[in-house]
N, C-alpha and C. Protein backbone atom coordinates (compact mmCIF):
# COMPACT_ATOMS: atom_id res chain seq x y z
N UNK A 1 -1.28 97.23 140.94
CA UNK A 1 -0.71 96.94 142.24
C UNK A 1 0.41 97.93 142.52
N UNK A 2 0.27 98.94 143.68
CA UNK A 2 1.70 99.36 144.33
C UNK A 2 2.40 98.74 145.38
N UNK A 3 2.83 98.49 145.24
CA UNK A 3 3.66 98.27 146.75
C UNK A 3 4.50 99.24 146.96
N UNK A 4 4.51 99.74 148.62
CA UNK A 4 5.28 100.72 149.06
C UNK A 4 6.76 100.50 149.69
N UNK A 5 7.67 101.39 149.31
CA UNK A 5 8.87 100.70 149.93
C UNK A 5 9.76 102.23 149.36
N UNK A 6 11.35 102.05 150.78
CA UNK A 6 11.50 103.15 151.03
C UNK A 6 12.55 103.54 148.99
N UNK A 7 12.96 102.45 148.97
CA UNK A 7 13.21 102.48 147.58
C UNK A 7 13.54 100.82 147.20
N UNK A 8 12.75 100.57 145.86
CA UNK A 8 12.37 99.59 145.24
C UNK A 8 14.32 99.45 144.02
N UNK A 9 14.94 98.28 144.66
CA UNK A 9 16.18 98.33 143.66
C UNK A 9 16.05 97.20 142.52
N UNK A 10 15.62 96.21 142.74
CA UNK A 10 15.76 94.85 141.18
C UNK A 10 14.44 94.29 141.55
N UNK A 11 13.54 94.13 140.55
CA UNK A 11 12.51 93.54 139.95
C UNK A 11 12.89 92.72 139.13
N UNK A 12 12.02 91.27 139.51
CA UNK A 12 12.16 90.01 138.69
C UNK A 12 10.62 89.19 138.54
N UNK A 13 10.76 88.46 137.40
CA UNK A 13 9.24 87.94 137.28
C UNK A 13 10.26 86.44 137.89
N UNK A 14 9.09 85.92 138.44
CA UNK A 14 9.63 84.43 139.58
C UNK A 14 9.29 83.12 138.75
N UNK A 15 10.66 82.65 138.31
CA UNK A 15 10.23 81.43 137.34
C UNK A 15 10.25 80.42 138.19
N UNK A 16 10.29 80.49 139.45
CA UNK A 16 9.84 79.01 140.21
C UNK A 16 8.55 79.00 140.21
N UNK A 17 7.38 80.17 140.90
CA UNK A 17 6.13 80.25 140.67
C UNK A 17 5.46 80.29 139.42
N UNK A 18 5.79 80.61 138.48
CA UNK A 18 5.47 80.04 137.21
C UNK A 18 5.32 78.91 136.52
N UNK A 19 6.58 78.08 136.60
CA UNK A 19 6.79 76.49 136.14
C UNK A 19 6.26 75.44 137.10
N UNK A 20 6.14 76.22 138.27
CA UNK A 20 5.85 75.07 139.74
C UNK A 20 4.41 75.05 139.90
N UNK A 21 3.73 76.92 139.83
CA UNK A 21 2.46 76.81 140.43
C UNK A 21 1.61 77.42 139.50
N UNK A 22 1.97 78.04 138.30
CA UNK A 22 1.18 78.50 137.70
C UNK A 22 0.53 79.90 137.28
N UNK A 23 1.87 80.40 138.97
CA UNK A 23 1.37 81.80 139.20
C UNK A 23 2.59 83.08 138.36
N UNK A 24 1.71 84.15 138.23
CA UNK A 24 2.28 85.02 138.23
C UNK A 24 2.89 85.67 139.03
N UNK A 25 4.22 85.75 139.74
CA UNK A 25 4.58 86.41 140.77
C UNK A 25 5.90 87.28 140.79
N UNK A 26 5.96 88.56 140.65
CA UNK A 26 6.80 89.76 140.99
C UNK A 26 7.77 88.86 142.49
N UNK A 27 9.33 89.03 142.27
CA UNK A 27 10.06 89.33 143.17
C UNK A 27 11.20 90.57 142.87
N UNK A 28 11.29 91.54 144.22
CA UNK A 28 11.55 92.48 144.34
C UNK A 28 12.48 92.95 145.44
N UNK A 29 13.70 93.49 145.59
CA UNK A 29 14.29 93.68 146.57
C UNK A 29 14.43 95.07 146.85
N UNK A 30 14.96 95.94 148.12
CA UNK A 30 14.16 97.48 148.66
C UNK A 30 15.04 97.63 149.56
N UNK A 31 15.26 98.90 149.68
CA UNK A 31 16.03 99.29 150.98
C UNK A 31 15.69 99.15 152.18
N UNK A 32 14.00 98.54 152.29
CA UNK A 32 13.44 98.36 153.91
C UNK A 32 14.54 96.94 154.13
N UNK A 33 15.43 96.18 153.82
CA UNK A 33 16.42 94.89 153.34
C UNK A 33 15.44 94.13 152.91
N UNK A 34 14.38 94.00 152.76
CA UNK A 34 13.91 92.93 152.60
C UNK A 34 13.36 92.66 150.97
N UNK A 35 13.41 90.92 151.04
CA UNK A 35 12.70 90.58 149.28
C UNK A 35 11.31 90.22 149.75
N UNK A 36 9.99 90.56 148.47
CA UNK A 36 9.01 90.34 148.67
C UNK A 36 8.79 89.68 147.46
N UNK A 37 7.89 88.59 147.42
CA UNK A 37 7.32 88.29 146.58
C UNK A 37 5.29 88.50 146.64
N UNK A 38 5.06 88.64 145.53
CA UNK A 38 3.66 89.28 145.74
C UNK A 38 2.93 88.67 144.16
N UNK A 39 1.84 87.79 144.31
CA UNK A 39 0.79 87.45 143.43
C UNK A 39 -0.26 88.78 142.46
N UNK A 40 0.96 89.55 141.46
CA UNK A 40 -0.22 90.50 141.33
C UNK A 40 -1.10 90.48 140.86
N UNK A 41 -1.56 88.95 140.30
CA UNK A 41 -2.97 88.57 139.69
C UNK A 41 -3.99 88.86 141.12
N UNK A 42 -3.56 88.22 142.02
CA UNK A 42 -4.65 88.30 143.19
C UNK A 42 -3.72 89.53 144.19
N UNK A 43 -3.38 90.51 143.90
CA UNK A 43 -2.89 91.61 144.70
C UNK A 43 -2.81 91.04 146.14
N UNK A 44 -1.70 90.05 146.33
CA UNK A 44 -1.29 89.29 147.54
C UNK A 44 0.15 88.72 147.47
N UNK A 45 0.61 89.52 148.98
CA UNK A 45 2.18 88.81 148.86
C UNK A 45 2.14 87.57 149.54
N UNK A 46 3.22 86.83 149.11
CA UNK A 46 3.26 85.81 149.24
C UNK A 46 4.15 85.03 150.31
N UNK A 47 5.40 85.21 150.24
CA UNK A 47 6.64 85.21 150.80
C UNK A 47 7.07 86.73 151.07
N UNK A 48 8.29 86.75 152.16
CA UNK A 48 8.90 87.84 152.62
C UNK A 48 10.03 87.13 152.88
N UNK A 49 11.87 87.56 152.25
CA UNK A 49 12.52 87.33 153.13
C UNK A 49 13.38 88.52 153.67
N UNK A 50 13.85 88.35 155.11
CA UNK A 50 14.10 89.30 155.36
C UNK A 50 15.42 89.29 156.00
N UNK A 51 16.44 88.60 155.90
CA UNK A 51 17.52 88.32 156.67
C UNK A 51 18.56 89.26 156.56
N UNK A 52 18.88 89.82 155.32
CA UNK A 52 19.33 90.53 155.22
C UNK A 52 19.65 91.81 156.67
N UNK A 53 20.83 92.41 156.82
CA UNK A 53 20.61 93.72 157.60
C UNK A 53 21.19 94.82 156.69
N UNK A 54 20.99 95.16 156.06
CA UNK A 54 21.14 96.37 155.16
C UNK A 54 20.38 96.23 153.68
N UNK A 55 20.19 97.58 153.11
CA UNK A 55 19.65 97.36 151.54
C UNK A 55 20.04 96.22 151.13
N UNK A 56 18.62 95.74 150.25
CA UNK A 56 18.88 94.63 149.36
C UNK A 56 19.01 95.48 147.72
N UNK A 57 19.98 94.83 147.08
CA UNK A 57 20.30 95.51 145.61
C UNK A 57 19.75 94.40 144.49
N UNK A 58 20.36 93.25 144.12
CA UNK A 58 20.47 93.03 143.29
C UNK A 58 19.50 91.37 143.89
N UNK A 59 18.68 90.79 143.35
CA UNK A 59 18.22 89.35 143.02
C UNK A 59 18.19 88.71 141.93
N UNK A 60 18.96 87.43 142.03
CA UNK A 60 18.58 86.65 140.60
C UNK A 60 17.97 85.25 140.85
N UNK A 61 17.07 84.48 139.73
CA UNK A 61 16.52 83.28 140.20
C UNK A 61 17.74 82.38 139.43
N UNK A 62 18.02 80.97 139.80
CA UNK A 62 18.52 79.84 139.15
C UNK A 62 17.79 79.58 138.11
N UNK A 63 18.75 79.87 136.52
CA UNK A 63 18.22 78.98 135.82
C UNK A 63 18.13 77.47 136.00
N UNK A 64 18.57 76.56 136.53
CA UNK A 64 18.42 75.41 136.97
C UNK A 64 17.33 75.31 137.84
N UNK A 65 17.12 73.82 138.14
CA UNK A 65 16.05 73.59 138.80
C UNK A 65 14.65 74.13 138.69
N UNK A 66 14.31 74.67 138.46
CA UNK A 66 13.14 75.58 137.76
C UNK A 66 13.30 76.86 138.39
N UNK A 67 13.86 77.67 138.50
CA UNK A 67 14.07 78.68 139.46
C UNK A 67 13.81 78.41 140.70
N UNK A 68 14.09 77.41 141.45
CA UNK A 68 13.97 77.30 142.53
C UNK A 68 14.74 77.70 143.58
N UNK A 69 15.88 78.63 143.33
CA UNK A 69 16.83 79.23 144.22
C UNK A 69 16.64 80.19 143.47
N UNK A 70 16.88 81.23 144.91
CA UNK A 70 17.40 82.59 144.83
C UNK A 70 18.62 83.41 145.30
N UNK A 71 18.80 84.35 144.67
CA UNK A 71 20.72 84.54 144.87
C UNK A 71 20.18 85.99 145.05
N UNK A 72 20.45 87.14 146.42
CA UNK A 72 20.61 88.24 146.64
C UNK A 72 21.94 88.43 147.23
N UNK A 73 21.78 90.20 146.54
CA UNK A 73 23.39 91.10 147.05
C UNK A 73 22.74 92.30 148.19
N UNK A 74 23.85 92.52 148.88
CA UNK A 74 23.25 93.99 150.06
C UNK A 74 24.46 94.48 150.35
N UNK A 75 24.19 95.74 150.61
CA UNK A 75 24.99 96.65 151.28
C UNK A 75 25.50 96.25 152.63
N UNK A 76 24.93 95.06 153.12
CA UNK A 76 25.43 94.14 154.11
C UNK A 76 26.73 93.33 154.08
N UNK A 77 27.39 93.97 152.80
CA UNK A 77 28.60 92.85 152.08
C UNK A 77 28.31 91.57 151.92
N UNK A 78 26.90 90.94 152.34
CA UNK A 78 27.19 89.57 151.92
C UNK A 78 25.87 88.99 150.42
N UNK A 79 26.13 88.18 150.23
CA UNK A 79 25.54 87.17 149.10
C UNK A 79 24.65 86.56 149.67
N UNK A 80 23.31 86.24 149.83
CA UNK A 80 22.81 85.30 150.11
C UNK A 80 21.61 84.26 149.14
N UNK A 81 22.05 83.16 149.42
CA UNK A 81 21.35 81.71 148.85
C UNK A 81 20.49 81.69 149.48
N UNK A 82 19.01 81.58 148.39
CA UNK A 82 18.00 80.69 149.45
C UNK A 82 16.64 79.97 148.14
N UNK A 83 16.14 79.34 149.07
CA UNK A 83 15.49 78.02 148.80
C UNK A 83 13.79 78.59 148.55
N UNK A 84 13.53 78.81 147.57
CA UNK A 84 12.49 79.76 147.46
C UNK A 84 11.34 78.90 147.81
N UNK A 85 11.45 77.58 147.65
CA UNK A 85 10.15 76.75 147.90
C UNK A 85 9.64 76.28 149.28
N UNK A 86 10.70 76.38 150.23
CA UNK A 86 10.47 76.93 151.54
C UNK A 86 10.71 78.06 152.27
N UNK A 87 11.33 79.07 151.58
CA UNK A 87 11.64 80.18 152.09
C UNK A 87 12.92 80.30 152.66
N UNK A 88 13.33 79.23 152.24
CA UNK A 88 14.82 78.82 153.77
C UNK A 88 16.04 79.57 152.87
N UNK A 89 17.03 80.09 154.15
CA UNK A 89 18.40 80.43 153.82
C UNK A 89 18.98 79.63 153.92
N UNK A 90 19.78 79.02 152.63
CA UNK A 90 20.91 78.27 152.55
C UNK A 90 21.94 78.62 152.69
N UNK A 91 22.45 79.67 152.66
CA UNK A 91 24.16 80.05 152.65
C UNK A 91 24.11 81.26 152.67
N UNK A 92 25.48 81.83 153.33
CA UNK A 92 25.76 83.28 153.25
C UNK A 92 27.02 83.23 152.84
N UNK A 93 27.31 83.98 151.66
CA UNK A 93 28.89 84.06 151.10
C UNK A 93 29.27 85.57 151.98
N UNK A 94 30.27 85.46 152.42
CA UNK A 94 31.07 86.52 152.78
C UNK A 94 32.18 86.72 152.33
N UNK A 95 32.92 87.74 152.06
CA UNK A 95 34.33 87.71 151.37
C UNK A 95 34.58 89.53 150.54
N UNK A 96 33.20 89.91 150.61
CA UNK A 96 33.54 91.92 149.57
C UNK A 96 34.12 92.40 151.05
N UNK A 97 34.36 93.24 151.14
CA UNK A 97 34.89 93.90 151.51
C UNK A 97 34.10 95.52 151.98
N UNK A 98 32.97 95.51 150.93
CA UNK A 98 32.14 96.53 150.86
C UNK A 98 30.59 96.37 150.02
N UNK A 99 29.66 96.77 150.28
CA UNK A 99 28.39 96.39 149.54
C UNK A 99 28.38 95.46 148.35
N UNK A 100 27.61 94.74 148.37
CA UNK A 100 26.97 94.00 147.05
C UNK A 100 26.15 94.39 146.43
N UNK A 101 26.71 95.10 145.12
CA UNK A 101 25.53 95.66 144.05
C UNK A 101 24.58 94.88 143.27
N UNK A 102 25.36 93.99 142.89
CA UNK A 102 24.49 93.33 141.57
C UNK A 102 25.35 91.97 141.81
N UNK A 103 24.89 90.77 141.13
CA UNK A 103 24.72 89.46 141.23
C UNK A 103 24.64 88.35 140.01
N UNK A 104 24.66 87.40 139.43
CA UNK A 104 24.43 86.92 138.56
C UNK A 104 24.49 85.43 138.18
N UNK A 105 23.66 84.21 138.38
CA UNK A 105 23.81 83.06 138.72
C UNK A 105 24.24 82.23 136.81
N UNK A 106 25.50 81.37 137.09
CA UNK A 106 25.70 80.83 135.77
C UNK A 106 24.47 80.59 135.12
N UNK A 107 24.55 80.16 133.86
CA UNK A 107 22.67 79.27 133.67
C UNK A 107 23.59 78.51 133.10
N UNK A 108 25.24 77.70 132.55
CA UNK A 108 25.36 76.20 132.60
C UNK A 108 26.76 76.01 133.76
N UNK A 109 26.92 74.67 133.78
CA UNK A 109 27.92 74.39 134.47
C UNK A 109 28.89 74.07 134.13
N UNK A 110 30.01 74.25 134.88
CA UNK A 110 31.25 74.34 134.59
C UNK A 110 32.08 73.30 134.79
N UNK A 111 31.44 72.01 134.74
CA UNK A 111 31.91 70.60 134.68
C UNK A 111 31.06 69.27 134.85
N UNK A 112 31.35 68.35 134.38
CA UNK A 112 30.44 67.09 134.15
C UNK A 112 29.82 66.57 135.62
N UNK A 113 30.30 66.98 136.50
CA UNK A 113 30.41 66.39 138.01
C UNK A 113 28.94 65.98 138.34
N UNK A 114 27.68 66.27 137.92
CA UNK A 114 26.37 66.52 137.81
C UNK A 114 25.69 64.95 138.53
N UNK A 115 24.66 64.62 139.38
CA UNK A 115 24.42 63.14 139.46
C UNK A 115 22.95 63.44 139.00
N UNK A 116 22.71 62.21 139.38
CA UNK A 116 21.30 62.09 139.00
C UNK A 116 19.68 62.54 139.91
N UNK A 117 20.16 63.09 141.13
CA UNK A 117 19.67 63.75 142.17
C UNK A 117 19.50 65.28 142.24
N UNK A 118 19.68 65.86 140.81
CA UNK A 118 19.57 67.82 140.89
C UNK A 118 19.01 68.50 142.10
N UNK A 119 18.10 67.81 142.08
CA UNK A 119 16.96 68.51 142.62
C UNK A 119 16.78 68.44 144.22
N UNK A 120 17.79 67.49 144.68
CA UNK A 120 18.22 66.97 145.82
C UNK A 120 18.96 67.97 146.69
N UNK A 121 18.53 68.45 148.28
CA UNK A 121 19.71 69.01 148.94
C UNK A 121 21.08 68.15 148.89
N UNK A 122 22.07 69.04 148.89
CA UNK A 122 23.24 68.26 149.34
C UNK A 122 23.42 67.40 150.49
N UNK A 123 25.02 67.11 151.24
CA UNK A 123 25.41 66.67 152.65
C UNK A 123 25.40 68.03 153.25
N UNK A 124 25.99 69.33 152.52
CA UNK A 124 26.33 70.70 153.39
C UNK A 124 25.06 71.60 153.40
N UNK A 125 24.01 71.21 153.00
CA UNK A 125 23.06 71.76 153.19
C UNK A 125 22.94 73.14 151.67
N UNK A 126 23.48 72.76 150.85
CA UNK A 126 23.33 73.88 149.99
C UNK A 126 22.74 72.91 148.46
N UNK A 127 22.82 73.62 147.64
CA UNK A 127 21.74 72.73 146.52
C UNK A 127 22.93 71.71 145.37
N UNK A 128 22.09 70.41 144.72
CA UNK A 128 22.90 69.65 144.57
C UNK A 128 23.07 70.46 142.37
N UNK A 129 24.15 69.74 142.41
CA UNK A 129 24.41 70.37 140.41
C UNK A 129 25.84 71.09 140.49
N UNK A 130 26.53 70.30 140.85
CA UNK A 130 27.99 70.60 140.68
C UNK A 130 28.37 71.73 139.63
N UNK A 131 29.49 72.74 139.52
CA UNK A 131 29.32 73.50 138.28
C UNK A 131 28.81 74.83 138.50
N UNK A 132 27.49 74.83 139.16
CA UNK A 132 26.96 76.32 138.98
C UNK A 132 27.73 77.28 140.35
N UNK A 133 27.71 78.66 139.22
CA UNK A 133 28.18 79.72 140.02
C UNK A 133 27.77 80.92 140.44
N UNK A 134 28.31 81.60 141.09
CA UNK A 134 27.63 83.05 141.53
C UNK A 134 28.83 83.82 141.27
N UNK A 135 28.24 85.04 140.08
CA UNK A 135 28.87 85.76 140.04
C UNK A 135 28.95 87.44 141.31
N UNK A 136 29.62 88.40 141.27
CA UNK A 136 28.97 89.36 142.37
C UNK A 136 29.70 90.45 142.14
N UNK A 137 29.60 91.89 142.11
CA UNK A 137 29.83 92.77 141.84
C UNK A 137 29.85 93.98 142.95
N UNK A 138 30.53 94.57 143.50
CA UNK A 138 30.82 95.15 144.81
C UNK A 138 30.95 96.51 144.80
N UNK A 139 30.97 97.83 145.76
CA UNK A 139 31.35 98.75 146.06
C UNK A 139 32.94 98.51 146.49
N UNK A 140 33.49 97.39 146.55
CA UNK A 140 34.56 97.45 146.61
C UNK A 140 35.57 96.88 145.18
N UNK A 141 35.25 97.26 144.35
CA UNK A 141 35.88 97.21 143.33
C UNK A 141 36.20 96.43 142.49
N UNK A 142 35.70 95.09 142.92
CA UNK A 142 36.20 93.55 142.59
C UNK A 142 34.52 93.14 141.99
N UNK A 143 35.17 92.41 141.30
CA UNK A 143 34.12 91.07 140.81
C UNK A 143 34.38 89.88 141.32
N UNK A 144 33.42 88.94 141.78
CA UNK A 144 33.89 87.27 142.16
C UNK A 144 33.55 86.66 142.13
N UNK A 145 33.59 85.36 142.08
CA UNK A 145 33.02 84.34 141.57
C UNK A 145 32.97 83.31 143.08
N UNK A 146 31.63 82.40 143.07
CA UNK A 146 31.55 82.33 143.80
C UNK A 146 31.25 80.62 143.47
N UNK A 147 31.46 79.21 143.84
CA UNK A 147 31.15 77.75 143.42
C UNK A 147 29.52 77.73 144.66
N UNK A 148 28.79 77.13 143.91
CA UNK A 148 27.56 77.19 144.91
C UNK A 148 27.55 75.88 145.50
N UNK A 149 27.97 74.79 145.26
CA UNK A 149 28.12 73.61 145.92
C UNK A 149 28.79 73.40 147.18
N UNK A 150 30.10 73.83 146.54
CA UNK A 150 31.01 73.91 147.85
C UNK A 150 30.71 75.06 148.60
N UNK A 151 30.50 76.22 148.74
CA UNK A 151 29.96 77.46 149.07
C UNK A 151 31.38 78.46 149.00
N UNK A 152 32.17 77.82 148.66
CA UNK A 152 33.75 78.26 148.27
C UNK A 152 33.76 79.71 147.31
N UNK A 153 34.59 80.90 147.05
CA UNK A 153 34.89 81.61 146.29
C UNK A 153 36.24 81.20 145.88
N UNK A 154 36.39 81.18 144.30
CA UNK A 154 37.45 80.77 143.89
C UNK A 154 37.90 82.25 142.83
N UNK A 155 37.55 82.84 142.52
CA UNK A 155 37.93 83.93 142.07
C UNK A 155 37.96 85.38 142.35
N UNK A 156 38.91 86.33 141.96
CA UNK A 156 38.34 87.82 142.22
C UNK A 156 38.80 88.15 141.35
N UNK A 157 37.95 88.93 140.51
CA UNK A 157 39.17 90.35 139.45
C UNK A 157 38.68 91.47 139.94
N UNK A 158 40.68 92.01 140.03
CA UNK A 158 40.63 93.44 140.24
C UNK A 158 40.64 94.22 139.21
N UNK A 159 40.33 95.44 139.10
CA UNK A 159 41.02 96.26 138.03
C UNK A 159 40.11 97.47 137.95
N UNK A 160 38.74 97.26 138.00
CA UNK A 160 38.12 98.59 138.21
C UNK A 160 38.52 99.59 139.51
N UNK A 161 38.45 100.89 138.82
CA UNK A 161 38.41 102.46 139.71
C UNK A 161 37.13 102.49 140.20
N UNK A 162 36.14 101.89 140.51
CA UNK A 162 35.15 102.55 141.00
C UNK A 162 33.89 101.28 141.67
N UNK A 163 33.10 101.23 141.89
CA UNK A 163 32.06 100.51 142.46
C UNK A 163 31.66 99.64 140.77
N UNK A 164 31.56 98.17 141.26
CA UNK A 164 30.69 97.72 140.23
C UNK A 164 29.26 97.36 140.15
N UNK A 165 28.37 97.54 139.35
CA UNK A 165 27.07 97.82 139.49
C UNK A 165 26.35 97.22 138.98
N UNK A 166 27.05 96.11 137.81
CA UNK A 166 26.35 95.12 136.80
C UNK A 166 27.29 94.16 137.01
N UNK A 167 27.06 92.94 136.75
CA UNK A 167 27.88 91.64 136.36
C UNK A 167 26.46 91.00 135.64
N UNK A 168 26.91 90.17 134.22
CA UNK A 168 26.44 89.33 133.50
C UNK A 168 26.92 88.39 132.98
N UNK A 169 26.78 87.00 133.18
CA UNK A 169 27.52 86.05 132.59
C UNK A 169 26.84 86.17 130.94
N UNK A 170 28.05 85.59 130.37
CA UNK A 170 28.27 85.37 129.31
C UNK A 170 27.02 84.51 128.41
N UNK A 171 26.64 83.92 127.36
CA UNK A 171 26.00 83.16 126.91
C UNK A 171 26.73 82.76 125.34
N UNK A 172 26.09 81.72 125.16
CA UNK A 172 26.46 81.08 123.58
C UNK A 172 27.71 80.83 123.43
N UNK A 173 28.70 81.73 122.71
CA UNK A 173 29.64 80.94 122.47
C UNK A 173 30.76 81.60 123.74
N UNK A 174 30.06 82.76 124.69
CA UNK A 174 30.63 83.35 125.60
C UNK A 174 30.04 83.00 126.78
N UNK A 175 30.10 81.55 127.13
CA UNK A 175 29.71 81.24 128.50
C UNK A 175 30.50 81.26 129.00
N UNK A 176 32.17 81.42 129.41
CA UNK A 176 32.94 81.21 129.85
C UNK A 176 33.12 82.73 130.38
N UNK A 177 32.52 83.66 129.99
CA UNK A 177 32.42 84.84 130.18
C UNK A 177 32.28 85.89 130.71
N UNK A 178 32.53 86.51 131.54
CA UNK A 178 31.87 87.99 133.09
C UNK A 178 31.96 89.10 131.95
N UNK A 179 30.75 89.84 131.98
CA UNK A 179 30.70 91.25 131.67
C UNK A 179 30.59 91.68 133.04
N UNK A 180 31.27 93.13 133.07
CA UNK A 180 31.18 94.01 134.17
C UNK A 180 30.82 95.50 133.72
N UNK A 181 29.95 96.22 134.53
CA UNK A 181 30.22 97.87 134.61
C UNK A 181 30.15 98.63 135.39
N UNK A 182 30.55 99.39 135.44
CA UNK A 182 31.04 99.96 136.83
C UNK A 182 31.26 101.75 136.90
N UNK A 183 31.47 102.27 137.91
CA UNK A 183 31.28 103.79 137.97
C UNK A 183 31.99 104.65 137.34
N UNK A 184 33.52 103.62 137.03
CA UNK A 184 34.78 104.11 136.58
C UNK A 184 34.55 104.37 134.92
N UNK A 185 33.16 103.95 134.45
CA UNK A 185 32.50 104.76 132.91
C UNK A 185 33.01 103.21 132.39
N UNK A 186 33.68 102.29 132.61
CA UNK A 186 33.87 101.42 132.25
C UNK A 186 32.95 99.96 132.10
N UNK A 187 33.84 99.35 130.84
CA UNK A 187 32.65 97.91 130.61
C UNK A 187 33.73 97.18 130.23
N UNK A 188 33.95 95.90 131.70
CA UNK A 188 35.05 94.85 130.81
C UNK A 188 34.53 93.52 130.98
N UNK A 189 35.58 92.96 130.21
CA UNK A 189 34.53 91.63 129.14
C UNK A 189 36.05 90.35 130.31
């Protein structure tokens, strides 16, 4: 399978279509802005989203819920949430200052607050599981953190010289954790 596009930036295998339907399915984000998802067992796309208005860079799926959310970055400065099992946009974080490179959704949460409804939309229309976060990585120099419940940003670190291009949360005994790297040749923990 090719798919054409004016440039192809983050490739992901789609663990909602996997655990949900069985399928094998490529998601992919491109400078045309848009994410595609595409069945390359049966060389057929599936979904398109396209809200975005500038390059899309970076996509990640929720480890929660079965990957049923998706978290993209753009040169549009903003973050966007969405609901992969209908296609729907849930939220737009705004707050860089300058492009969104790269992205990175917690995989645990960051407090007991949790009910018995996960899987449930919220009252604000964004997804229920108290705790989980979005990390985000910018042309403007900052890293931030982002609460997905409330749709709130509660953090920024400054300190890089240059565009950041990776963010990875932490794991094991470093969940509490942001890796960053960035243009400035730098990697901080």
């Amino acid at each position: 399978m090719i798919v054409n596009y004016l440039h192809s930036y983050c490739v992901k295998f789609s663990s909602y279509h996997y655990h949900n339907h069985g399928q094998y399915v490529i998601c992919s984000s491109s400078s045309d802005r848009t994410i595609l998802f595409w069945d390359f067992k049966h060389n057929q796309q599936l979904q398109i989203f396209n809200e975005h208005t500038l390059t899309v860079y970076g996509i990640e799926f929720s480890s929660f819920n079965g990957g049923r959310y998706l978290c993209s970055g753009s040169s549009d400065k903003t973050i966007r949430l969405w609901y992969v099992e209908t296609s729907k946009l849930l939220h737009i974080f705004n707050g860089h200052k300058d492009g969104v490179w790269c992205i990175d959704i917690s995989t645990l949460q960051s407090n007991n607050n949790s009910d018995n409804n996960n899987n449930e939309m919220n009252n604000i229309g964004v997804i229920g599981g108290n705790g989980y976060t979005i990390c985000s990585g910018s042309r403007d120099k900052t890293v931030r953190i982002w609460d997905i419940e409330t749709t709130k940003q509660f953090n920024i670190f400054n300190g890089h010289d240059s565009y950041v291009n990776r963010v990875k949360y932490g794991s094991n005994e470093l969940v509490n954790t942001i890796l960053s790297g960035c243009a400035d040749k730098s990697v901080r923990l």
